[in-house]
Protein backbone atom coordinates (compact mmCIF):
# COMPACT_ATOMS: atom_id res chain seq x y z
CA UNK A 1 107.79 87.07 145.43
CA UNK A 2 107.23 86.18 149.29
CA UNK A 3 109.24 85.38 151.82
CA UNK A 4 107.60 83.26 154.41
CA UNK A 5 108.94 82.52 157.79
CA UNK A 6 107.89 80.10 160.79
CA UNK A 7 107.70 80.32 164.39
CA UNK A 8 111.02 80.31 166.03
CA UNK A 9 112.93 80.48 162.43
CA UNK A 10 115.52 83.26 162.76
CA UNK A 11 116.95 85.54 159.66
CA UNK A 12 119.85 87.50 159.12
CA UNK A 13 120.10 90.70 157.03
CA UNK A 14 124.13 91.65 156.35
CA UNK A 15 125.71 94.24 154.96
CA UNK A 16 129.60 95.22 154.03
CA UNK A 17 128.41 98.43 154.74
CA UNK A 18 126.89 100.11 158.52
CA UNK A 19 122.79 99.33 158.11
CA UNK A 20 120.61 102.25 159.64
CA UNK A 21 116.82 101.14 158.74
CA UNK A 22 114.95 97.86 157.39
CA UNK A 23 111.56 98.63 156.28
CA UNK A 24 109.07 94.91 155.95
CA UNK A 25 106.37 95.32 153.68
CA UNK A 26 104.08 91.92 155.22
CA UNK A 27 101.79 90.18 153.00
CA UNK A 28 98.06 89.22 153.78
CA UNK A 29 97.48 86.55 156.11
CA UNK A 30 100.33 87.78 157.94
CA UNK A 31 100.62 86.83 161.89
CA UNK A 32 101.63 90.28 162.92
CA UNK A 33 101.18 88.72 166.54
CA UNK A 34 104.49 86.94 166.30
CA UNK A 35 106.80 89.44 167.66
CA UNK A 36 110.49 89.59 165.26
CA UNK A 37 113.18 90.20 168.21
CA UNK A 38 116.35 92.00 166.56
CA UNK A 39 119.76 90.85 168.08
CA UNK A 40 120.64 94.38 168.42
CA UNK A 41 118.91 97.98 167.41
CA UNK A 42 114.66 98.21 168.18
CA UNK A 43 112.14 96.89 166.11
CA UNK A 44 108.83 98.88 165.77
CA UNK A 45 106.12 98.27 163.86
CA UNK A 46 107.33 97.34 160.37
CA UNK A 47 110.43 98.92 160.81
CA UNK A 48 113.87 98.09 162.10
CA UNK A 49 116.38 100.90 162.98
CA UNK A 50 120.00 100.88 164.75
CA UNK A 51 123.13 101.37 163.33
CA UNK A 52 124.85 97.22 162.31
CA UNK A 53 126.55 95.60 159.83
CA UNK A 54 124.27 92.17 160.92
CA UNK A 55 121.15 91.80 162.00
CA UNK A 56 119.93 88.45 163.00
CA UNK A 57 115.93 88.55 163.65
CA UNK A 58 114.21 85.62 165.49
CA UNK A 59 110.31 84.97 165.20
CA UNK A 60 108.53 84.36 168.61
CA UNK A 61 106.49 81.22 169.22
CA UNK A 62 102.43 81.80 167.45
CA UNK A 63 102.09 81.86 163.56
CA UNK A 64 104.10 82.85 160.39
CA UNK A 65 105.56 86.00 158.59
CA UNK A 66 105.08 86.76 155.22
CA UNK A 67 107.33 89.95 153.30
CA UNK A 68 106.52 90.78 150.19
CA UNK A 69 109.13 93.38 150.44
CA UNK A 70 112.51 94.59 152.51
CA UNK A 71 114.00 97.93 152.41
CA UNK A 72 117.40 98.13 153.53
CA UNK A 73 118.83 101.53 153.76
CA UNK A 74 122.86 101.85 154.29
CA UNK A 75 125.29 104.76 155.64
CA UNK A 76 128.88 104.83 154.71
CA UNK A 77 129.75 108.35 156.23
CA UNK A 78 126.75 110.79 154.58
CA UNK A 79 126.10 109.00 151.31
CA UNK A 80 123.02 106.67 152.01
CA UNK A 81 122.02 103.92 149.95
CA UNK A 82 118.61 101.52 149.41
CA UNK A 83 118.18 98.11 148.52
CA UNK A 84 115.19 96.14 148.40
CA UNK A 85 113.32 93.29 147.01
């Protein structure tokens, strides 16, 4: 499975519970030049971390992103959780 996204598309991960870290596995052929802005927490890498129940992500203006995988690791209080695809 892959996920593709376009310049300027946008994305929202959401969670009932508080979201500490995304981890983006990106395909081949992937623009890693097109920056992914996070509407709140930093972005670094292939990794998002912050502390959100939503996180909306907007793709800059060159190329396309491809996942072939999202980690999404959760904190309610000390017990973490992971979720991917």
């Amino acid at each position: 499975m892959v996920i593709r996204l376009y310049a300027k598309n946008e994305f929202t991960v959401t969670s009932a519970s508080t979201i500490v870290n995304i981890t983006f596995g990106f395909g081949e052929d992937d623009s890693a030049d097109n920056v992914m802005t996070p509407s709140i927490g930093s972005f670094e890498g292939s990794s998002w971390t912050g502390s959100a129940n939503e996180i909306k992500f907007t793709l800059g203006d060159g190329g396309q992103r491809r996942f072939v995988s999202i980690l999404v690791t959760t904190c309610d209080g000390e017990l973490q959780e992971s979720a991917s695809f």
